[in-house]
Each structure stands twice: as structure tokens, then as C-alpha cells.
PDB file of N, CA and C in Angstrom:
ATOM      1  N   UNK A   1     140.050  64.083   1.825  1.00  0.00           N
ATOM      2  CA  UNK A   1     138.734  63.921   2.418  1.00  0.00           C
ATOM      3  C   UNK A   1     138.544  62.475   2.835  1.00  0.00           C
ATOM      4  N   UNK A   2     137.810  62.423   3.795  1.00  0.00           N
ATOM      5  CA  UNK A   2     137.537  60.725   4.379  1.00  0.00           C
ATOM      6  C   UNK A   2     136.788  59.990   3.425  1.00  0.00           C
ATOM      7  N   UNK A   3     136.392  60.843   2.641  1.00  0.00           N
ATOM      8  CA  UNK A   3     135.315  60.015   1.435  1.00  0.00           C
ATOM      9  C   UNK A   3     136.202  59.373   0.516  1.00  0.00           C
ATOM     10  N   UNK A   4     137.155  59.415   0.251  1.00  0.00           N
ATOM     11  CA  UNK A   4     138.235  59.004  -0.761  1.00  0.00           C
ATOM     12  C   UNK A   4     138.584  57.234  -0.532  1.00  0.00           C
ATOM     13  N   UNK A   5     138.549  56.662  -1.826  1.00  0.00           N
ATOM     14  CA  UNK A   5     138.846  55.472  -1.874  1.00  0.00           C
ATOM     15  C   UNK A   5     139.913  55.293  -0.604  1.00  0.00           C
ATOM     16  N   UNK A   6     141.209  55.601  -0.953  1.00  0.00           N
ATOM     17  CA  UNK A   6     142.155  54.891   0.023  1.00  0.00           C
ATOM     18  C   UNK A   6     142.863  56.425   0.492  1.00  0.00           C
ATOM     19  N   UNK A   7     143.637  56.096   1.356  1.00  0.00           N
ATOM     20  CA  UNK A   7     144.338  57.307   2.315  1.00  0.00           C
ATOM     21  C   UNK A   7     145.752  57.182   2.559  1.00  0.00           C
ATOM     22  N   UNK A   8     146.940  57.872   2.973  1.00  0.00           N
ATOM     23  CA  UNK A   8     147.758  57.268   3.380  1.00  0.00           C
ATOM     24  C   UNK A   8     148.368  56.475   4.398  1.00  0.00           C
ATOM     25  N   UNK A   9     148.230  57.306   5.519  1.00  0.00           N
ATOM     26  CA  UNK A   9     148.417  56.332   6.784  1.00  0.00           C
ATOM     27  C   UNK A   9     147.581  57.023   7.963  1.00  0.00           C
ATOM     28  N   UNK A  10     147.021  56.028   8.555  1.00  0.00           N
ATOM     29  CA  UNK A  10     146.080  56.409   9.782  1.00  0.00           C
ATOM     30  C   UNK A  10     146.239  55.605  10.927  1.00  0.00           C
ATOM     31  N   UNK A  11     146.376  56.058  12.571  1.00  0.00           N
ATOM     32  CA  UNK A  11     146.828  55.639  13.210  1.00  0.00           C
ATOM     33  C   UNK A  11     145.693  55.436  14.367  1.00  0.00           C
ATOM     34  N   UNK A  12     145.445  54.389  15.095  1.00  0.00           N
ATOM     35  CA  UNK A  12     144.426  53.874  16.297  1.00  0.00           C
ATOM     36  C   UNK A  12     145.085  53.951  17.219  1.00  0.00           C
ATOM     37  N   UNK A  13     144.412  54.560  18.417  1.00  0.00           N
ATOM     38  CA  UNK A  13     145.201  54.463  19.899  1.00  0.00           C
ATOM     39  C   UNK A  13     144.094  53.762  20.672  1.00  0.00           C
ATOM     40  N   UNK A  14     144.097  52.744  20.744  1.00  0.00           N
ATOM     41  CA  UNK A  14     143.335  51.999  22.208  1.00  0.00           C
ATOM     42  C   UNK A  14     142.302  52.843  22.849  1.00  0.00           C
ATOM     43  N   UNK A  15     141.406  52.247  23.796  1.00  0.00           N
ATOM     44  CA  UNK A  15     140.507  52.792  24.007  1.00  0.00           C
ATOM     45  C   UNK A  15     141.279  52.876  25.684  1.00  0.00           C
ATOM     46  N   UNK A  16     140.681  54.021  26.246  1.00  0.00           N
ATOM     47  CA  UNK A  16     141.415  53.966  27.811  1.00  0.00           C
ATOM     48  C   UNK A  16     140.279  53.080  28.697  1.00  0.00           C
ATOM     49  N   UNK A  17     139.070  53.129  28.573  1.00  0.00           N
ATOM     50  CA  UNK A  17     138.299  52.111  28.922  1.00  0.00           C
ATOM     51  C   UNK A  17     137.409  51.494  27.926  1.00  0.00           C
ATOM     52  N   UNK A  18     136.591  50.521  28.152  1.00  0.00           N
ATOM     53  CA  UNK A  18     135.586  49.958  27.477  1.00  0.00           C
ATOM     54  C   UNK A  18     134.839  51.035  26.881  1.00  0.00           C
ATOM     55  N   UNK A  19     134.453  51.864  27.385  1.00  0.00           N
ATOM     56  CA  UNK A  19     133.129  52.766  27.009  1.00  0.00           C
ATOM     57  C   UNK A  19     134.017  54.545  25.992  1.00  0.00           C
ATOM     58  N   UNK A  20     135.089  54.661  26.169  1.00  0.00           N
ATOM     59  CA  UNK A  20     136.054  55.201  25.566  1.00  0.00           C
ATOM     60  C   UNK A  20     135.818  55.487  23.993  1.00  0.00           C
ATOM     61  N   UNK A  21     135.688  54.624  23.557  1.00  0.00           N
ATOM     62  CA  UNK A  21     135.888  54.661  22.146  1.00  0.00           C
ATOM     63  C   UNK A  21     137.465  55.039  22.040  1.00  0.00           C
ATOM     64  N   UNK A  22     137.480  54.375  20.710  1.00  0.00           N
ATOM     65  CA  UNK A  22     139.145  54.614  19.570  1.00  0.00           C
ATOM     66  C   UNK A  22     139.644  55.529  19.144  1.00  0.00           C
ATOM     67  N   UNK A  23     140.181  56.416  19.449  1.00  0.00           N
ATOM     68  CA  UNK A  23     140.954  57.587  18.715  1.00  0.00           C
ATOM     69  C   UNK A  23     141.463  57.568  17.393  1.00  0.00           C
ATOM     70  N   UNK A  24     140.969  57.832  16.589  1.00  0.00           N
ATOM     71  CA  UNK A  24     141.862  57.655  15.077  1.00  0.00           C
ATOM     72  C   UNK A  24     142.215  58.875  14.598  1.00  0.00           C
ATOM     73  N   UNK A  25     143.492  58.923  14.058  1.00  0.00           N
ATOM     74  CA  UNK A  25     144.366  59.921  13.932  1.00  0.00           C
ATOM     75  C   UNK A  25     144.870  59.755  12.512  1.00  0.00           C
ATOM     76  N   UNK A  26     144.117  61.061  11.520  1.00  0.00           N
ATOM     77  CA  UNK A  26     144.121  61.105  10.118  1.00  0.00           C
ATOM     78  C   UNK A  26     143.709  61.809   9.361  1.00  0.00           C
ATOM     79  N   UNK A  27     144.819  62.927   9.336  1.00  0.00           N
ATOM     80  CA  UNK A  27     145.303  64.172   8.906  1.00  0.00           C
ATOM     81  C   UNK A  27     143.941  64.052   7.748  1.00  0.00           C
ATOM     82  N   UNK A  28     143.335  65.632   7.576  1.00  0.00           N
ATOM     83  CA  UNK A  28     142.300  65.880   7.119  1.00  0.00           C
ATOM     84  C   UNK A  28     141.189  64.698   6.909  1.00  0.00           C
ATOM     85  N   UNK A  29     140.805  64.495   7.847  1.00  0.00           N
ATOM     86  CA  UNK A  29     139.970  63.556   7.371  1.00  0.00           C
ATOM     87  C   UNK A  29     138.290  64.595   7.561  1.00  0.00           C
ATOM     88  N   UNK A  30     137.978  65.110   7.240  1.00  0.00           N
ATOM     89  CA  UNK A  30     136.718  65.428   6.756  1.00  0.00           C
ATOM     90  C   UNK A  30     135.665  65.272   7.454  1.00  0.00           C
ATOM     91  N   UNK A  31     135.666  64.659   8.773  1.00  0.00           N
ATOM     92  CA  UNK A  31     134.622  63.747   8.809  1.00  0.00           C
ATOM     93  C   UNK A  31     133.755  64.527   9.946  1.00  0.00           C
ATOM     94  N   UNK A  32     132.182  64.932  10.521  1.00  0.00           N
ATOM     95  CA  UNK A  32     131.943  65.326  11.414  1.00  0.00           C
ATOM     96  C   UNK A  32     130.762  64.484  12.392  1.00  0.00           C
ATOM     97  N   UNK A  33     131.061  64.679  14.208  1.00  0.00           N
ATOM     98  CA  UNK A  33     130.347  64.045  14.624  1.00  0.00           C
ATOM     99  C   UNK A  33     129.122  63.737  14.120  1.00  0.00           C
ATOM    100  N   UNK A  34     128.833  61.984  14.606  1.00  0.00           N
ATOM    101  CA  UNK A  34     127.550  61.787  14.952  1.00  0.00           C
ATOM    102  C   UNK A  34     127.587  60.919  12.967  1.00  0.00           C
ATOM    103  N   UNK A  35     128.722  61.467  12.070  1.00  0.00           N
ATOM    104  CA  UNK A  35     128.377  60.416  10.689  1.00  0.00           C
ATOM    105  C   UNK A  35     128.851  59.405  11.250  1.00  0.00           C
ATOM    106  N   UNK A  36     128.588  58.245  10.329  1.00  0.00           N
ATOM    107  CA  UNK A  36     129.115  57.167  10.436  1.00  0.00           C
ATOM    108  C   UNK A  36     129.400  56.551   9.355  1.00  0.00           C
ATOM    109  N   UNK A  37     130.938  55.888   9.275  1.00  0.00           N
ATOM    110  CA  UNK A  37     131.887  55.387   8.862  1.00  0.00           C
ATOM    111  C   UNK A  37     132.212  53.973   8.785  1.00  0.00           C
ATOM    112  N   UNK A  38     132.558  53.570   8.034  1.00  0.00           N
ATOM    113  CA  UNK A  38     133.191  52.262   7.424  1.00  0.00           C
ATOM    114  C   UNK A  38     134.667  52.198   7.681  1.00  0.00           C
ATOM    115  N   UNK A  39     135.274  51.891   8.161  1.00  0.00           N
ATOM    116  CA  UNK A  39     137.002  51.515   8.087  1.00  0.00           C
ATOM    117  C   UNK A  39     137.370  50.375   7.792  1.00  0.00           C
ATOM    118  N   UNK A  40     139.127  50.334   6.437  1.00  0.00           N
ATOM    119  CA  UNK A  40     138.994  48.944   6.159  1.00  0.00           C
ATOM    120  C   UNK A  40     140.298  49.132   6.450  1.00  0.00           C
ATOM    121  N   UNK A  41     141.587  48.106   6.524  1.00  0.00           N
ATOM    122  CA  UNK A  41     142.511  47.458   6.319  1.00  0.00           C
ATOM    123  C   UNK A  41     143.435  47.780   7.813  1.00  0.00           C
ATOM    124  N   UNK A  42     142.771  47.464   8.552  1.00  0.00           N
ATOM    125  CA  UNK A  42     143.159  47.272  10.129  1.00  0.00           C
ATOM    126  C   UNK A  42     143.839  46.093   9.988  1.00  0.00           C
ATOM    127  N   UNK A  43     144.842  45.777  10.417  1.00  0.00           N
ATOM    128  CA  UNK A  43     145.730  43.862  11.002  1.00  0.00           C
ATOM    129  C   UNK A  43     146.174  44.573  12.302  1.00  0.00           C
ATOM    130  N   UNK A  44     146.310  43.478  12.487  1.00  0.00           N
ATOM    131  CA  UNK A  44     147.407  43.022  14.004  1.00  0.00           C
ATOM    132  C   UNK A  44     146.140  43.320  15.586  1.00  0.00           C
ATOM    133  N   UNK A  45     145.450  43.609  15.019  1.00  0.00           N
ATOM    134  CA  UNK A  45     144.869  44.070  16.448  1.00  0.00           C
ATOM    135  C   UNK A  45     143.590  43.137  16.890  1.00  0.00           C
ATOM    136  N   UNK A  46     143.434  42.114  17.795  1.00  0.00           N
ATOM    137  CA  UNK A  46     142.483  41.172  18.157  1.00  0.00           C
ATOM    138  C   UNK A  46     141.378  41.921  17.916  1.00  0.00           C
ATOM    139  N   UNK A  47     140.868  43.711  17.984  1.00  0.00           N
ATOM    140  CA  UNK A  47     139.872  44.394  17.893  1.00  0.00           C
ATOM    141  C   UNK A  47     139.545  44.460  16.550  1.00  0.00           C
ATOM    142  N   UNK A  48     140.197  44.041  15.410  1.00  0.00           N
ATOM    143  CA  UNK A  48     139.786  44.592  14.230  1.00  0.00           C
ATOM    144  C   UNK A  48     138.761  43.933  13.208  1.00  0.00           C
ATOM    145  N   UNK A  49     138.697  42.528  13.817  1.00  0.00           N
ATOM    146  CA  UNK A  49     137.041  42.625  13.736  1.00  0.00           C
ATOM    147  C   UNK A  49     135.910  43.331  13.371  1.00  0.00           C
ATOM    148  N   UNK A  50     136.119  44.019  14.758  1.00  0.00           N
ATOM    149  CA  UNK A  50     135.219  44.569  15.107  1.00  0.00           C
ATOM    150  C   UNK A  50     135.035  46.125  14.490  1.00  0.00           C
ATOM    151  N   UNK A  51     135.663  46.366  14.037  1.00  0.00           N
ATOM    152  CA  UNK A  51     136.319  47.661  13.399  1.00  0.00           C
ATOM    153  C   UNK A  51     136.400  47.440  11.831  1.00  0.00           C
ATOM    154  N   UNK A  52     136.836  46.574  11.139  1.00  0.00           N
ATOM    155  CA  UNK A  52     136.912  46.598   9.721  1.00  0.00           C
ATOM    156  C   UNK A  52     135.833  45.703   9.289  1.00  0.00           C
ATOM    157  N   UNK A  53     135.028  46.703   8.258  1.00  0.00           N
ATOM    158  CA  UNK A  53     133.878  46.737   7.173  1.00  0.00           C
ATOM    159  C   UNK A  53     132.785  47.071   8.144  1.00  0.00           C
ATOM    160  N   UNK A  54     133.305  47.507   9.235  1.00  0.00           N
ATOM    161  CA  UNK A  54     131.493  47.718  10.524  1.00  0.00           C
ATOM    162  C   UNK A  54     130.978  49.171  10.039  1.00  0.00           C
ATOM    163  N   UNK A  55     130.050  49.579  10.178  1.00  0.00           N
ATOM    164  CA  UNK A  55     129.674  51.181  10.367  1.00  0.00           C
ATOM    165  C   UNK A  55     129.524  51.227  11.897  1.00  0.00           C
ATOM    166  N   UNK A  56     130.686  52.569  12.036  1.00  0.00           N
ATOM    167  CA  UNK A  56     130.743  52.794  13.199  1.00  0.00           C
ATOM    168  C   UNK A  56     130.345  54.245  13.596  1.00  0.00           C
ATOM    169  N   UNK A  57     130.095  54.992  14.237  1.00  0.00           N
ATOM    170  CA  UNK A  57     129.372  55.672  14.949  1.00  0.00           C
ATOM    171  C   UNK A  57     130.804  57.076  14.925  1.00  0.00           C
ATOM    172  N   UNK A  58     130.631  57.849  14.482  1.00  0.00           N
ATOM    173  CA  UNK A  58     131.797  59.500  14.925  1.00  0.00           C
ATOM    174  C   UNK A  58     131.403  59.659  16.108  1.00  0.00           C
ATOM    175  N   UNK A  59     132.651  59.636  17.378  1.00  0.00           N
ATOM    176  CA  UNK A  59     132.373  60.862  18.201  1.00  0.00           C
ATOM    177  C   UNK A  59     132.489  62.282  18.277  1.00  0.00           C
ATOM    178  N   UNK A  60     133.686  62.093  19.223  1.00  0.00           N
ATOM    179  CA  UNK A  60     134.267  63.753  19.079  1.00  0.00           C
ATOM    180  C   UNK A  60     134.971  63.802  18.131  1.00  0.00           C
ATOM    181  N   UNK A  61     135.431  64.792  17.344  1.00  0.00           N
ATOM    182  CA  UNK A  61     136.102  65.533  16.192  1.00  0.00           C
ATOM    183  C   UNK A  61     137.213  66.796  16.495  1.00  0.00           C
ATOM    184  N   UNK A  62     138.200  66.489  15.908  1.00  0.00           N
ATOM    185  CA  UNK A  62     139.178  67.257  15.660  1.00  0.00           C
ATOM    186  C   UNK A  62     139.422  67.403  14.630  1.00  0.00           C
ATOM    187  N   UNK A  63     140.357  68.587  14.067  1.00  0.00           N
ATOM    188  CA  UNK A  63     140.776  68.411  12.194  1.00  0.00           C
ATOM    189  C   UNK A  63     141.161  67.074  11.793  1.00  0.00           C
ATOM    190  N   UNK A  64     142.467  66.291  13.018  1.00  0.00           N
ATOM    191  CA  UNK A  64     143.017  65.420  12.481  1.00  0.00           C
ATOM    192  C   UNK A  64     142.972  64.202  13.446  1.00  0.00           C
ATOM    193  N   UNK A  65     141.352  64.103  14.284  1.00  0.00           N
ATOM    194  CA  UNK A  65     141.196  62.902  14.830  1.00  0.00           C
ATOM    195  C   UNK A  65     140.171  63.254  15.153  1.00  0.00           C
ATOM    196  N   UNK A  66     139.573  61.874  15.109  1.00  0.00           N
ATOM    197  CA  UNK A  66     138.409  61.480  15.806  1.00  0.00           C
ATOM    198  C   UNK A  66     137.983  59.913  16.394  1.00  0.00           C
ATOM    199  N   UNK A  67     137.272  59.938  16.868  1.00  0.00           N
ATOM    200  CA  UNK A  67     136.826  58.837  17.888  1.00  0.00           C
ATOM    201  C   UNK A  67     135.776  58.358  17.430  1.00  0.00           C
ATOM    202  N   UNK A  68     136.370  56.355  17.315  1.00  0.00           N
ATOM    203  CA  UNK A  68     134.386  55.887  16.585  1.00  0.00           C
ATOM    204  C   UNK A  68     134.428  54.485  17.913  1.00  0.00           C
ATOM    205  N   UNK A  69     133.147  54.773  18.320  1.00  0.00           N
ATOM    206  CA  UNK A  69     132.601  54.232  19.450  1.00  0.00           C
ATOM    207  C   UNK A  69     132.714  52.841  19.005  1.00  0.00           C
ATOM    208  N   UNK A  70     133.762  52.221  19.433  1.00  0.00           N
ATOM    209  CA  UNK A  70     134.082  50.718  19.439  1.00  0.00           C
ATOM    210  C   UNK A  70     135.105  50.513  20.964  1.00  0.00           C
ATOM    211  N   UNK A  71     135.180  49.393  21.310  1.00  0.00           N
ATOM    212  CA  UNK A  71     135.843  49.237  22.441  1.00  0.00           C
ATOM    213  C   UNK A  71     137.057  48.310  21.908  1.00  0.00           C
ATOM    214  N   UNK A  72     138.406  49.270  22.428  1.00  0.00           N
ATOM    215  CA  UNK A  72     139.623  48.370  22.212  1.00  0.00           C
ATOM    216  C   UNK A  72     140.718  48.803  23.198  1.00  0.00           C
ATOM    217  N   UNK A  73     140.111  48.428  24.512  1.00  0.00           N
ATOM    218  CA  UNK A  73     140.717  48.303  26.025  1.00  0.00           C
ATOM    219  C   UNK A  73     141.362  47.680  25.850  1.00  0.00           C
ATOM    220  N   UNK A  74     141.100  46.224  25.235  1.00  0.00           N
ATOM    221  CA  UNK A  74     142.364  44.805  25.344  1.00  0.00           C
ATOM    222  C   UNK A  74     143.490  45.142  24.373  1.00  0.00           C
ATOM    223  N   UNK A  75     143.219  45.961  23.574  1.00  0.00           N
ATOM    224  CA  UNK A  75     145.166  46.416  23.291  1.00  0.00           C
ATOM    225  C   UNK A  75     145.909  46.970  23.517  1.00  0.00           C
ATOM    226  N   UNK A  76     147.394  46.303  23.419  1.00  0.00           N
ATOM    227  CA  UNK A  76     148.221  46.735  24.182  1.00  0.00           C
ATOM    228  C   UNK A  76     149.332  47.851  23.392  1.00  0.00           C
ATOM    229  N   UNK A  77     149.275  48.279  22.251  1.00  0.00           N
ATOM    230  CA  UNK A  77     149.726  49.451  21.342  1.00  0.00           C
ATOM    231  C   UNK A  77     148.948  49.800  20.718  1.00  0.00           C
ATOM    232  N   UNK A  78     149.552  51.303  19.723  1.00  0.00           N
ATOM    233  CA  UNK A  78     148.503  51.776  19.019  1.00  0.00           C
ATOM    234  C   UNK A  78     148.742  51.034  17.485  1.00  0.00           C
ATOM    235  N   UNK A  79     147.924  50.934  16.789  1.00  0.00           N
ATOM    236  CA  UNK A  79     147.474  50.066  15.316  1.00  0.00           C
ATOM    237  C   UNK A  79     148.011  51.171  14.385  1.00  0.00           C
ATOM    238  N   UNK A  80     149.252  51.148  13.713  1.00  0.00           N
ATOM    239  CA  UNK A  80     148.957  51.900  12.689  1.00  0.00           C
ATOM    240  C   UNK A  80     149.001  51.106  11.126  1.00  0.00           C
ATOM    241  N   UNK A  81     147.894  51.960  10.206  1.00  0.00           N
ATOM    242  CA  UNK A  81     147.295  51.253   9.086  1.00  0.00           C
ATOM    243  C   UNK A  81     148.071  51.854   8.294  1.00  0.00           C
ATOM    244  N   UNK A  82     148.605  51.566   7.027  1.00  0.00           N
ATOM    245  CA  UNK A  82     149.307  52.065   5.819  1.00  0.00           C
ATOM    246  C   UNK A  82     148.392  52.396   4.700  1.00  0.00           C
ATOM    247  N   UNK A  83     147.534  51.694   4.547  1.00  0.00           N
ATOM    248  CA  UNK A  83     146.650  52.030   3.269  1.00  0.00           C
ATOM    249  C   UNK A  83     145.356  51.919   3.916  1.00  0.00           C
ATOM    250  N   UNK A  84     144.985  52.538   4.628  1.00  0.00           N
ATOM    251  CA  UNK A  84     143.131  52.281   5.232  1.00  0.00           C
ATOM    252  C   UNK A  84     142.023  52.766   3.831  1.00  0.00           C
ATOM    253  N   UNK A  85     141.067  52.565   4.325  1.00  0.00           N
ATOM    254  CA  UNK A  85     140.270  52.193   3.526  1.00  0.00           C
ATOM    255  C   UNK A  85     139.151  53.344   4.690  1.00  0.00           C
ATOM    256  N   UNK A  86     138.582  54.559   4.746  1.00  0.00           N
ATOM    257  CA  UNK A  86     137.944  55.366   5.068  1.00  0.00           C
ATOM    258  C   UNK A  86     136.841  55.868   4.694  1.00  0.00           C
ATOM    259  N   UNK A  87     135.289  55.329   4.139  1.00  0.00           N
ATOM    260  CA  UNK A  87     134.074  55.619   3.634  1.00  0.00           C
ATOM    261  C   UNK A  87     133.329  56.501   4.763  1.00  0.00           C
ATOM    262  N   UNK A  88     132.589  57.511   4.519  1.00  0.00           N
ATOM    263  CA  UNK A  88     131.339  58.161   4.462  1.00  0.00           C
ATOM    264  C   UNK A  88     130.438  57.349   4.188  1.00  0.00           C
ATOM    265  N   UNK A  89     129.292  56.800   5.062  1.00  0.00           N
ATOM    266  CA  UNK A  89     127.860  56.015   4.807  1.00  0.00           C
ATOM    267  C   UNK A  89     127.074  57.055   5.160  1.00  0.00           C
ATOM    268  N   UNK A  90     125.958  57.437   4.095  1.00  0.00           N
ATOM    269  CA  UNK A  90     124.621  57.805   3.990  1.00  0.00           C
ATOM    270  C   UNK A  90     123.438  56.936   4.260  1.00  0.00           C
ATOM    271  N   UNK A  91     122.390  57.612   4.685  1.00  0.00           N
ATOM    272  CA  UNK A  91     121.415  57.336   5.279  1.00  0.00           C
ATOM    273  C   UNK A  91     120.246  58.239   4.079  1.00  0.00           C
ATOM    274  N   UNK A  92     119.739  57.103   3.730  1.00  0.00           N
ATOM    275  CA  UNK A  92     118.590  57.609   3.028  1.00  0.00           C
ATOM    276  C   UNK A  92     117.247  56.517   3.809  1.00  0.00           C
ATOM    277  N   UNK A  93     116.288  57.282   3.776  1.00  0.00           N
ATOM    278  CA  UNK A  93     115.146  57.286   4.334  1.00  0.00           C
ATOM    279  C   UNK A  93     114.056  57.036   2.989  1.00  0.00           C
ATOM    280  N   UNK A  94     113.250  56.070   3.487  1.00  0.00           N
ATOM    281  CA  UNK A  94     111.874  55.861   2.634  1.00  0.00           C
ATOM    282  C   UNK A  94     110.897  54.884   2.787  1.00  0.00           C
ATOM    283  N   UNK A  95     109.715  55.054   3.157  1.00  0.00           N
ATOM    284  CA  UNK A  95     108.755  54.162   3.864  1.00  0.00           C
ATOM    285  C   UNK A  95     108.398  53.013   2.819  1.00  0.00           C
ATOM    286  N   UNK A  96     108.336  51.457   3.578  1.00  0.00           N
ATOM    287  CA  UNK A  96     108.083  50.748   2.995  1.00  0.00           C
ATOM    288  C   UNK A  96     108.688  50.148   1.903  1.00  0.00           C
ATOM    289  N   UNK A  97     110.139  50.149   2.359  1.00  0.00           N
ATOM    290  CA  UNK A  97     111.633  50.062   1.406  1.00  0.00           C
ATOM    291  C   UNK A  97     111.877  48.359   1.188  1.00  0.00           C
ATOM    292  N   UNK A  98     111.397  47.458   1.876  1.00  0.00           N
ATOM    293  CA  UNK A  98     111.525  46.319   2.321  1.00  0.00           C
ATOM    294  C   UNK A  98     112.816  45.589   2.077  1.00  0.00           C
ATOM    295  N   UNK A  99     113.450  46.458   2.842  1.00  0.00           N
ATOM    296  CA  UNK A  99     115.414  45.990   2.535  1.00  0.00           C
ATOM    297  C   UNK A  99     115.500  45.392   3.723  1.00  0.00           C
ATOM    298  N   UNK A 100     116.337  45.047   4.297  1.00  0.00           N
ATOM    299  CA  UNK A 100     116.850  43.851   5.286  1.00  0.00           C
ATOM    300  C   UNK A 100     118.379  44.780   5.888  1.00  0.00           C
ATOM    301  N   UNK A 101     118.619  44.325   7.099  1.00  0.00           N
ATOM    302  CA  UNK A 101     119.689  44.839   7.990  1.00  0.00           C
ATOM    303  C   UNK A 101     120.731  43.830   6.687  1.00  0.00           C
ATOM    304  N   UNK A 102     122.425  45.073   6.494  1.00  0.00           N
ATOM    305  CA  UNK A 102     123.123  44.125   6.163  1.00  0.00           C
ATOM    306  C   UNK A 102     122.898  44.202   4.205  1.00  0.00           C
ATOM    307  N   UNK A 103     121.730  44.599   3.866  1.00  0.00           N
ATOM    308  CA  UNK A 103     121.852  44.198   2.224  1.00  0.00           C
ATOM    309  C   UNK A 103     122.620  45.894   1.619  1.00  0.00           C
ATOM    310  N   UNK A 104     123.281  45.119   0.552  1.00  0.00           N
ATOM    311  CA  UNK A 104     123.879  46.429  -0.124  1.00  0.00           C
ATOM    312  C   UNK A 104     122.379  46.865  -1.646  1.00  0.00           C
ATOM    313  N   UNK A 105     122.604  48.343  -1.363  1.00  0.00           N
ATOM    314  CA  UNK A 105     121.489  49.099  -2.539  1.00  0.00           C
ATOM    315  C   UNK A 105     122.365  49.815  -3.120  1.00  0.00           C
ATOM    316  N   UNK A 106     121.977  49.661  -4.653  1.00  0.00           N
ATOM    317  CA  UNK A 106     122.739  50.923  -5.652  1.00  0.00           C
ATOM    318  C   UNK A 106     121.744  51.730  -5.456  1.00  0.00           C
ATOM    319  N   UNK A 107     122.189  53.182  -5.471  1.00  0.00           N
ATOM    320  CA  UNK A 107     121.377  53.983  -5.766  1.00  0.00           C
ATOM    321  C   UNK A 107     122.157  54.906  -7.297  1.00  0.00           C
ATOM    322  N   UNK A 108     121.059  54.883  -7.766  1.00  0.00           N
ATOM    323  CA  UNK A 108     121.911  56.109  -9.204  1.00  0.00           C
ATOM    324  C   UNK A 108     120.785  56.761 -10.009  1.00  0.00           C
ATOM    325  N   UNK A 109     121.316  57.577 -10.902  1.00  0.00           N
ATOM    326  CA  UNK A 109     120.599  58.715 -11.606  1.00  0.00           C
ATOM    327  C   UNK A 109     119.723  59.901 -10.524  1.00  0.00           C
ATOM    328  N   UNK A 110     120.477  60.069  -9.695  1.00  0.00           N
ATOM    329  CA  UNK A 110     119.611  60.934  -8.355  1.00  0.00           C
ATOM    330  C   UNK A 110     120.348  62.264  -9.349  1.00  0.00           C
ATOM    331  N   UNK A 111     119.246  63.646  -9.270  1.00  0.00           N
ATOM    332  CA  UNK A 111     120.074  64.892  -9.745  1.00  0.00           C
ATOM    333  C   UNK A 111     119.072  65.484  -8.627  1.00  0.00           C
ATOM    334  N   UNK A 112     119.654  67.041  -8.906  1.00  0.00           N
ATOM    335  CA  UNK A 112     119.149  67.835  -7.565  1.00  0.00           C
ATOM    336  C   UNK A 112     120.577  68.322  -7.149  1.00  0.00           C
ATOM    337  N   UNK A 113     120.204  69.270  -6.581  1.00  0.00           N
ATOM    338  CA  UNK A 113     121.615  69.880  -5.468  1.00  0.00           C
ATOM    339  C   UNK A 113     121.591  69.598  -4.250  1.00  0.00           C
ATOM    340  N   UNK A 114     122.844  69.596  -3.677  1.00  0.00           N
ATOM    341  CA  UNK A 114     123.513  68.248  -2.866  1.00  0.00           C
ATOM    342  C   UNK A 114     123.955  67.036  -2.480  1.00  0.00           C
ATOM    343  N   UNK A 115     123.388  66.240  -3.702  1.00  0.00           N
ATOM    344  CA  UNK A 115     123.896  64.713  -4.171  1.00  0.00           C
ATOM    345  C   UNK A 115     125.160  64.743  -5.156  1.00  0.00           C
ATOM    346  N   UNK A 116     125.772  64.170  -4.367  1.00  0.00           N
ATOM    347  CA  UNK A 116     127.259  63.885  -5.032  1.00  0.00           C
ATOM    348  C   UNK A 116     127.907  62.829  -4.631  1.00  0.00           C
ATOM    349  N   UNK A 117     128.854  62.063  -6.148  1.00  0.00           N
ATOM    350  CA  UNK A 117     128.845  60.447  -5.718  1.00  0.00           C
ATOM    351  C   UNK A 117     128.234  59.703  -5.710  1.00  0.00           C
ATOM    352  N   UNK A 118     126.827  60.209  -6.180  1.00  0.00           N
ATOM    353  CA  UNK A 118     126.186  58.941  -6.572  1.00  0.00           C
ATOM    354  C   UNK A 118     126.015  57.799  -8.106  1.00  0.00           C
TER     355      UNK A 118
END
């Protein structure tokens, strides 16, 4: 599952234009449009920046790829990662939270059905 600490190997193919988004290719990864994701242990690629520790956006979905809306036109092969680093980010909602873009929140002792991992 994409939720899993670390993975084995996952592979980036360039974007064909700017507006393209990244193809990532990684056998069961779990994941369905429109979540958004964390990816870590990208090298070699001037794009990875921009790509490792960001939350990025799911596009389209396949079993064993999908596309997260980042632009990486300027490379010239595909990136493959050996140990990536693949999170699931949740979105919890609540008025008058006064958190800041950027701060990390624990959340814990949540029970109920459908919370898991916390």
C-alpha cells in the first residue's frame, strides 16, 4: 500500500510538457485520484526539489501508476528511486483551528469507524 513507511523501487518518467505532470510507476501503490501525497528519497533529478517532502496533488490512476501534478520537462531520463518514501496526507477540517500553512499536528486517541493510523 502507498501508506507504508518505505517501498521498494519506484520509477519517474519526465513530464512530456510543463503542464503534463510525472508519471510514477509503483507496483500496487494504493493510491486514488485527486489524494494527495508526500514523496521522499528522489536524487539526481534538478526536479526533486520540487517533488521531495511537497504534497502533491494525484492525477490519473492506474493499478501501477500514477501521475502527481509537478512539472519535470527539463529532464532528460527517467529517475528511478530504490527506497522511496510514499505517504497518504489527510485532510481534516475544523473551524477556527488557528494552525499556519506548513505546521505539523499530532492528532491521537480519535476512535470511531474509519480512522486508522492514527
Amino acid at each position: 500500500s502507498a501508506t507504508a513507511e518505505s517501498l521498494n523501487t519506484m520509477t519517474l518518467t519526465k513530464s512530456a510538457t510543463s503542464v503534463a505532470g510525472t508519471q510514477v510507476t509503483l507496483n500496487g501503490h494504493g493510491l486514488n485520484q485527486h489524494d494527495v501525497v508526500v514523496i521522499t528519497g528522489i536524487s539526481g533529478w534538478t526536479s526533486a526539489p520540487a517533488i521531495n517532502g511537497k504534497m502533491l496533488c494525484v492525477g490519473s490512476v492506474t493499478d501501477n501508476q500514477f501521475i502527481v501534478l509537478v512539472d519535470t520537462s527539463s529532464e532528460t531520463a527517467e529517475a528511478i528511486v530504490t527506497s522511496p518514501t510514499v505517504k497518504k496526507q489527510t485532510t481534516v477540517s475544523a473551524a477556527n483551528h488557528g494552525l499556519s500553512d506548513d505546521e505539523t499536528t499530532i492528532i491521537s486517541g480519535v476512535t470511531g469507524t474509519g480512522w486508522t493510523g492514527l
